[in-house]
N, C-alpha and C. Protein backbone atom coordinates (compact mmCIF):
# COMPACT_ATOMS: atom_id res chain seq x y z
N UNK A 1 27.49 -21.59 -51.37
CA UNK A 1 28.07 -22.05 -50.12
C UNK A 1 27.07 -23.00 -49.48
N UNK A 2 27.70 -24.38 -49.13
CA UNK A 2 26.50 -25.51 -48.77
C UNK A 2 27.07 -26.09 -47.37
N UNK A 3 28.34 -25.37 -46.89
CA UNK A 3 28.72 -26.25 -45.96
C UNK A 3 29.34 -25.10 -44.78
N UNK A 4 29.45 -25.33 -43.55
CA UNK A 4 30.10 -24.53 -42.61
C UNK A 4 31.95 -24.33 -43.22
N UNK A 5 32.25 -25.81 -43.67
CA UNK A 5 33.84 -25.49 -43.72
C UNK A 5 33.94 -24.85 -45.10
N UNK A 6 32.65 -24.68 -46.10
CA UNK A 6 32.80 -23.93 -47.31
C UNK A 6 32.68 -22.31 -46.51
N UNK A 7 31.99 -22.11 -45.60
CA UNK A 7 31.55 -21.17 -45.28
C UNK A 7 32.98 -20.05 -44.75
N UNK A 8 33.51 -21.02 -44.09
CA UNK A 8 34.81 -20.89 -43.62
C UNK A 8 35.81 -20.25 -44.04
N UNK A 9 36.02 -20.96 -45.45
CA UNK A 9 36.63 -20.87 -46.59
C UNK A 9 36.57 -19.47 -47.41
N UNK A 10 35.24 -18.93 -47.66
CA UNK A 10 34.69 -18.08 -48.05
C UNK A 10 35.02 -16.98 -46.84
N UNK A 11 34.67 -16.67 -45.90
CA UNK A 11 35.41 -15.91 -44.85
C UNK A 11 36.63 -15.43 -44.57
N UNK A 12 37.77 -16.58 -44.71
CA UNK A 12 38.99 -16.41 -44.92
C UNK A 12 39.53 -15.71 -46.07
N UNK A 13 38.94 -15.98 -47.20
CA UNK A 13 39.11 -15.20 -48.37
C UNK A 13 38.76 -13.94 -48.31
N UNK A 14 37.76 -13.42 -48.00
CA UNK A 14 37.30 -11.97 -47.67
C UNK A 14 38.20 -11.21 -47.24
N UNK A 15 37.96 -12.16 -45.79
CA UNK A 15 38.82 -11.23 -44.64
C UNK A 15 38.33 -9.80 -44.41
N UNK A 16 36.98 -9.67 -44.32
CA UNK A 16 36.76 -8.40 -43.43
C UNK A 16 35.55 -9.04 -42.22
N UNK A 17 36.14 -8.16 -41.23
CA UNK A 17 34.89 -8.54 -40.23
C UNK A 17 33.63 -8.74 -40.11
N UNK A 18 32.88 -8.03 -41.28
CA UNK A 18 31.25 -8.05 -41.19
C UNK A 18 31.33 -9.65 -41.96
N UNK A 19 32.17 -10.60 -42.22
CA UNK A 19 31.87 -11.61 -43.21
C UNK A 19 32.22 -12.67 -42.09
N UNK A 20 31.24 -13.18 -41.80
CA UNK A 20 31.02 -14.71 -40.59
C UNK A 20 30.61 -15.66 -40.93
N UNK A 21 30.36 -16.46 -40.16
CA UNK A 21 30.13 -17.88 -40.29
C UNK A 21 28.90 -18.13 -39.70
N UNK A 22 27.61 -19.12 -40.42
CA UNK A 22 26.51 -19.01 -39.70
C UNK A 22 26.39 -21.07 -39.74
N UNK A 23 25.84 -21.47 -38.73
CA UNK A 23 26.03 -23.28 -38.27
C UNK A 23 25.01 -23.71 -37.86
N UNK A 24 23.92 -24.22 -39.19
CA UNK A 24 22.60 -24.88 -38.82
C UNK A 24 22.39 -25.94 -38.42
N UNK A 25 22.32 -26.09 -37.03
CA UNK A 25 22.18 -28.67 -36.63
C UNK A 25 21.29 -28.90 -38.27
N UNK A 26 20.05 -28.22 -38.25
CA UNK A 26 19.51 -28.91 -39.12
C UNK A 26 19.93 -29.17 -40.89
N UNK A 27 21.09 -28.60 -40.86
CA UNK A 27 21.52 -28.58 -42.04
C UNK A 27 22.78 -29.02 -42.19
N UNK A 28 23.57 -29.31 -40.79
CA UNK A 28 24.99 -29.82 -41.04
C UNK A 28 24.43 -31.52 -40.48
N UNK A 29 23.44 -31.83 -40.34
CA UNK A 29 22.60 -33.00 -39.76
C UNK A 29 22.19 -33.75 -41.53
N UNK A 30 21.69 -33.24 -41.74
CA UNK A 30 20.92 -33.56 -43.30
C UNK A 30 21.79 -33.63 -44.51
N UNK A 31 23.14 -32.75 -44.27
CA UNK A 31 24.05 -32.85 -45.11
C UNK A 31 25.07 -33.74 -44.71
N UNK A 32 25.17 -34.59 -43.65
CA UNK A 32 25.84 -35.72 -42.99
C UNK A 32 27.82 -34.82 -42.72
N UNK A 33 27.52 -32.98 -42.33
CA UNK A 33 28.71 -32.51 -42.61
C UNK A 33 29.26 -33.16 -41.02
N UNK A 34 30.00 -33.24 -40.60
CA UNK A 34 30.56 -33.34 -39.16
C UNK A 34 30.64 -32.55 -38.52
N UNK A 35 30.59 -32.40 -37.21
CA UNK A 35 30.34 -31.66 -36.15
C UNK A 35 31.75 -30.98 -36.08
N UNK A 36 32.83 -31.56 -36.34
CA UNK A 36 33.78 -30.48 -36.01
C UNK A 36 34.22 -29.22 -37.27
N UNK A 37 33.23 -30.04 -38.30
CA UNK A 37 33.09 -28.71 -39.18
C UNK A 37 32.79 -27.20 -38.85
N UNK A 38 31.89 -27.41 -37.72
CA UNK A 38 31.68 -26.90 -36.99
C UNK A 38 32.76 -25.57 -35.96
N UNK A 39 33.11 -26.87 -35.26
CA UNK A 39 34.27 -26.28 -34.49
C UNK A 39 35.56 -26.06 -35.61
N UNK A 40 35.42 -26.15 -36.55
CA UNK A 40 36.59 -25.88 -36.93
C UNK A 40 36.75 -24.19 -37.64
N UNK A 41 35.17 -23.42 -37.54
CA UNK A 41 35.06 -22.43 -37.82
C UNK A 41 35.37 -21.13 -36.89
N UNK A 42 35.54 -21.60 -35.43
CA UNK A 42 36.03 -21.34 -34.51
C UNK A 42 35.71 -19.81 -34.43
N UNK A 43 36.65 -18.85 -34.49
CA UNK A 43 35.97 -17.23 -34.09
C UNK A 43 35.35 -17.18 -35.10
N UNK A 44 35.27 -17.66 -36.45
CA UNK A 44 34.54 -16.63 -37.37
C UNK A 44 32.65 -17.27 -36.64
N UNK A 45 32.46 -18.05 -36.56
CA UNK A 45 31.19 -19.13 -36.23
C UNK A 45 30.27 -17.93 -35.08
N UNK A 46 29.37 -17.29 -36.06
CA UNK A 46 28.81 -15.60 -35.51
C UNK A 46 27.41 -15.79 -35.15
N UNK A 47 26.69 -17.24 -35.74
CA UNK A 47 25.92 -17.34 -35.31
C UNK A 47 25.12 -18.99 -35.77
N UNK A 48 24.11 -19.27 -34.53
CA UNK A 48 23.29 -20.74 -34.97
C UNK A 48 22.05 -20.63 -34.64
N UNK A 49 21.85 -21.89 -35.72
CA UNK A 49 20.51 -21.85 -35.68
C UNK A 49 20.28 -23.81 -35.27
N UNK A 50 19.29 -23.82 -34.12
CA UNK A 50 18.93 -25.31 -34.29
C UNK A 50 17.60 -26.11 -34.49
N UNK A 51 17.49 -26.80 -34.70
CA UNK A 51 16.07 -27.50 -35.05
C UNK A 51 16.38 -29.05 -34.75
N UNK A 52 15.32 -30.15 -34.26
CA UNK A 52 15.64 -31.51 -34.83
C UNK A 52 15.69 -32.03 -36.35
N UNK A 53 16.26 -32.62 -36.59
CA UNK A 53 17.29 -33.00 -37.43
C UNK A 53 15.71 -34.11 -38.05
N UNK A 54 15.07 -34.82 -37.72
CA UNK A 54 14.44 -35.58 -38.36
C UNK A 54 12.90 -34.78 -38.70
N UNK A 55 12.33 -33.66 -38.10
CA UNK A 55 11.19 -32.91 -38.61
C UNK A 55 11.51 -31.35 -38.49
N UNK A 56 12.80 -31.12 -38.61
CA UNK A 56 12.83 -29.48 -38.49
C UNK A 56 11.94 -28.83 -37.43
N UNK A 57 11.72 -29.61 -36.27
CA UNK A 57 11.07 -28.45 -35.01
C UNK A 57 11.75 -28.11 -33.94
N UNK A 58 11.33 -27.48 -33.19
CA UNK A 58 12.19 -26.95 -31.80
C UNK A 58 12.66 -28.41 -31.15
N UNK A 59 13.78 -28.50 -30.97
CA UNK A 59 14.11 -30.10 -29.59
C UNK A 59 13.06 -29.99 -28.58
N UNK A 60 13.06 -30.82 -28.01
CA UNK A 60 12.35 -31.13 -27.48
C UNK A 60 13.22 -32.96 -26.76
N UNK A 61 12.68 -32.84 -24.90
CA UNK A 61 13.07 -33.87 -24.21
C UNK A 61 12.60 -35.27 -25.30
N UNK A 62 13.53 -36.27 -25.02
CA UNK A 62 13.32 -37.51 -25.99
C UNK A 62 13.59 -37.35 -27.74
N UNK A 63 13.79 -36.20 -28.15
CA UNK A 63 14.24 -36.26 -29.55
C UNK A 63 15.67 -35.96 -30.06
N UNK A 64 15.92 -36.84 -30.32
CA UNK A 64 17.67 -36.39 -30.80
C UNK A 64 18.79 -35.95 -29.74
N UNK A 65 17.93 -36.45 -28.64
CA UNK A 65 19.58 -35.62 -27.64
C UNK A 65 20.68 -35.80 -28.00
N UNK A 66 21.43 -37.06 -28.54
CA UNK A 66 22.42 -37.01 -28.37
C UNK A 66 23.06 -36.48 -29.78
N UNK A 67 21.98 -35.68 -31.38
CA UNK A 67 22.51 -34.90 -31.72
C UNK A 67 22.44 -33.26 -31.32
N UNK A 68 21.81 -33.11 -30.60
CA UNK A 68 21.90 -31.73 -29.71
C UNK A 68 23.23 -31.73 -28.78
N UNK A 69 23.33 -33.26 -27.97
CA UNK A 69 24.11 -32.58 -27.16
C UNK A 69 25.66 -32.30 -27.97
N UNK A 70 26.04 -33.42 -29.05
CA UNK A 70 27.53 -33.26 -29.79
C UNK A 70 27.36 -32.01 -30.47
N UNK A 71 26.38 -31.50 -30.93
CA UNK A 71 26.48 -29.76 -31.68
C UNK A 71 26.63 -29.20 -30.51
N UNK A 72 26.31 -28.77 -29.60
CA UNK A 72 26.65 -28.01 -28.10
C UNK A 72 27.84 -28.54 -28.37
N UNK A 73 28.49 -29.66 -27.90
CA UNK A 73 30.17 -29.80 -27.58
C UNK A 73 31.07 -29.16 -28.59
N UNK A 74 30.85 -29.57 -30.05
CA UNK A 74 31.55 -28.94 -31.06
C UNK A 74 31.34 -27.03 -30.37
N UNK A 75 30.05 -26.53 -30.11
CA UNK A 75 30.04 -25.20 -30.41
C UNK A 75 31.15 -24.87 -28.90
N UNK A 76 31.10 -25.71 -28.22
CA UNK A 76 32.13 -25.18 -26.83
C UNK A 76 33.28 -25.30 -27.40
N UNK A 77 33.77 -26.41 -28.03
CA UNK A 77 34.86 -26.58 -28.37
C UNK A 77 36.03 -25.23 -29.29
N UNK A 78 34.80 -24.63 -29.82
CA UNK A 78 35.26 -23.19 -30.49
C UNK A 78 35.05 -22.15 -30.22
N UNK A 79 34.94 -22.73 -28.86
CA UNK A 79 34.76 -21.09 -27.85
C UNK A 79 33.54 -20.53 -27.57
N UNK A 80 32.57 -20.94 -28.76
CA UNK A 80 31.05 -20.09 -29.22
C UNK A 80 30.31 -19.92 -27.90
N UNK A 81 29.51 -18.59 -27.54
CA UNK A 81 29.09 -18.74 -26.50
C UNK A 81 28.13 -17.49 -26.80
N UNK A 82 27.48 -17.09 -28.05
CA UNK A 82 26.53 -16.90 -28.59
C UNK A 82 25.02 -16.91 -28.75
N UNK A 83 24.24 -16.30 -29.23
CA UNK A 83 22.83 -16.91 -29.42
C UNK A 83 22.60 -18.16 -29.89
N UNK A 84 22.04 -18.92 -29.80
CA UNK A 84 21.41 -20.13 -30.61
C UNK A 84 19.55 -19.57 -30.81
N UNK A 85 19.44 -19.82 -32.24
CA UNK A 85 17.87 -19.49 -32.69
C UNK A 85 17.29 -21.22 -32.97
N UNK A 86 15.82 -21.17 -32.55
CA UNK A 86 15.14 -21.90 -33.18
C UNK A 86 14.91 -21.65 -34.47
N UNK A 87 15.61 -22.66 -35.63
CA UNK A 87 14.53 -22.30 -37.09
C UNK A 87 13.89 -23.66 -37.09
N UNK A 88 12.71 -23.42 -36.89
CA UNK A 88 11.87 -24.48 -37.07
C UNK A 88 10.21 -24.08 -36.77
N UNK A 89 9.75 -25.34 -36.49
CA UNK A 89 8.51 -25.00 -36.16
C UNK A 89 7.90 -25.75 -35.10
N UNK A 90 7.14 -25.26 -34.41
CA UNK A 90 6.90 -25.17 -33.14
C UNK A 90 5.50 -24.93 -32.78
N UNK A 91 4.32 -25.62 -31.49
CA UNK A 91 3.33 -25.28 -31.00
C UNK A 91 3.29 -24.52 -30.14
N UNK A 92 2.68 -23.34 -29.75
CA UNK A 92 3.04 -22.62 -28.31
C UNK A 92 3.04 -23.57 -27.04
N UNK A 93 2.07 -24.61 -27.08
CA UNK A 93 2.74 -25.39 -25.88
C UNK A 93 4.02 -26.05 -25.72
N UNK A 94 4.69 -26.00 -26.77
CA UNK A 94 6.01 -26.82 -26.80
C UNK A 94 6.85 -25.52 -26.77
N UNK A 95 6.77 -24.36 -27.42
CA UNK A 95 7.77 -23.41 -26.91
C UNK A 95 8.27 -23.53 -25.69
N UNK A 96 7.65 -22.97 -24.59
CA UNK A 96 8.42 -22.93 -23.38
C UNK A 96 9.12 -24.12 -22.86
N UNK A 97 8.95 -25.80 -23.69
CA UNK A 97 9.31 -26.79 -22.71
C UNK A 97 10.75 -26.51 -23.79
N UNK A 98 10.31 -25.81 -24.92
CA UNK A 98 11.65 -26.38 -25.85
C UNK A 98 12.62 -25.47 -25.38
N UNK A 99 12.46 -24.18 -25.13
CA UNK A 99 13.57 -23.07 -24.88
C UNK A 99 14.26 -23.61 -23.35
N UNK A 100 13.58 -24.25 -22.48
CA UNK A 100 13.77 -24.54 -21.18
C UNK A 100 14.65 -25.89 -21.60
N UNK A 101 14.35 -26.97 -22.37
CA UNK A 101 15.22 -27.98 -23.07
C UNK A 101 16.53 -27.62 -23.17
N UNK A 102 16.09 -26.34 -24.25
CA UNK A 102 17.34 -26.08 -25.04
C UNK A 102 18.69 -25.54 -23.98
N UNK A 103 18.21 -24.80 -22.98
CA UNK A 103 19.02 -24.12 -21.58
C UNK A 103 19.44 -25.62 -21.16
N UNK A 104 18.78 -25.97 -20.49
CA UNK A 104 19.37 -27.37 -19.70
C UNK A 104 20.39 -28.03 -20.21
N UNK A 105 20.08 -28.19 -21.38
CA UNK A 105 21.01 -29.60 -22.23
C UNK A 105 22.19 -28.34 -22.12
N UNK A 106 21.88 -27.21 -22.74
CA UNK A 106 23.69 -26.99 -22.77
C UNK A 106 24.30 -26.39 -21.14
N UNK A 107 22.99 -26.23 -20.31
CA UNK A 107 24.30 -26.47 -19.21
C UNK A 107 24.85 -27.62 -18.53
N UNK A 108 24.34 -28.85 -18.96
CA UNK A 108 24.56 -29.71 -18.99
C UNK A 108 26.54 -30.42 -19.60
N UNK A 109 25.88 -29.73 -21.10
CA UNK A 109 26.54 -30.33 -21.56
C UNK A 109 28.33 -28.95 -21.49
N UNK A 110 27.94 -27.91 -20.95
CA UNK A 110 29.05 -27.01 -20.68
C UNK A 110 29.13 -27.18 -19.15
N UNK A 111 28.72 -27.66 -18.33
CA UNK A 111 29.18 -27.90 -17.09
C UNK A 111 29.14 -26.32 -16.38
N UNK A 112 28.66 -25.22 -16.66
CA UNK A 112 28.71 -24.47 -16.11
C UNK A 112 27.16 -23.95 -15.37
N UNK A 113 26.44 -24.09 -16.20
CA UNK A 113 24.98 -23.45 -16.16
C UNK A 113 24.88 -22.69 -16.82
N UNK A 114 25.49 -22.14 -18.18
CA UNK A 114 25.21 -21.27 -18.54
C UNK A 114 23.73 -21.25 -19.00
N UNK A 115 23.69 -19.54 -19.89
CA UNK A 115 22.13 -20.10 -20.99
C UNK A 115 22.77 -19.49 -22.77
């Protein structure tokens, strides 16, 4: 399984609940899959993971916003309102600006404030 809508696919076939959908930026980024691949996984989509897309580290202000902010829109778009994990790598001084990044942009980009 290499893709969210393979992932999808594979889920539907199962069909039992412990079998979900997991939606990496840094891997639906690198695999050029589309963002509504994404949203198109809709309830099964159980969990994400994000990183920037050009060095696999935590976002961070000035890198890639505007692929952070279209993965946030796809993940609203399917309801998701979930954890998001950093997989990447990271300095402890950039932790706190990145987790504080990562909050902003999506209340930003959900209009609510959430986190």
């Amino acid at each position: 399984v290499n893709t969210v809508r393979e992932a999808v696919g594979v889920a539907d076939r199962v069909a039992h609940p412990s079998v979900q959908v997991l939606s990496d930026l840094y891997h639906v980024d690198a695999g050029g899959e589309p963002f509504e691949d994404t949203t198109f996984a809709g309830g099964l989509l159980a969990h994400v993971h994000v990183a920037t897309p050009q060095n696999r580290s935590i976002p961070l202000p000035g890198r890639s916003e505007d692929v952070l902010e279209r993965y946030f829109r796809a993940l609203l778009a399917c309801g998701y309102d979930g954890r998001v994990s950093v997989e990447g790598t990271w300095s402890p001084d950039q932790l706190a600006q990145g987790v504080a990044y990562l909050r902003e942009t999506w209340a930003r980009v959900s209009g609510n404030g959430g986190t």
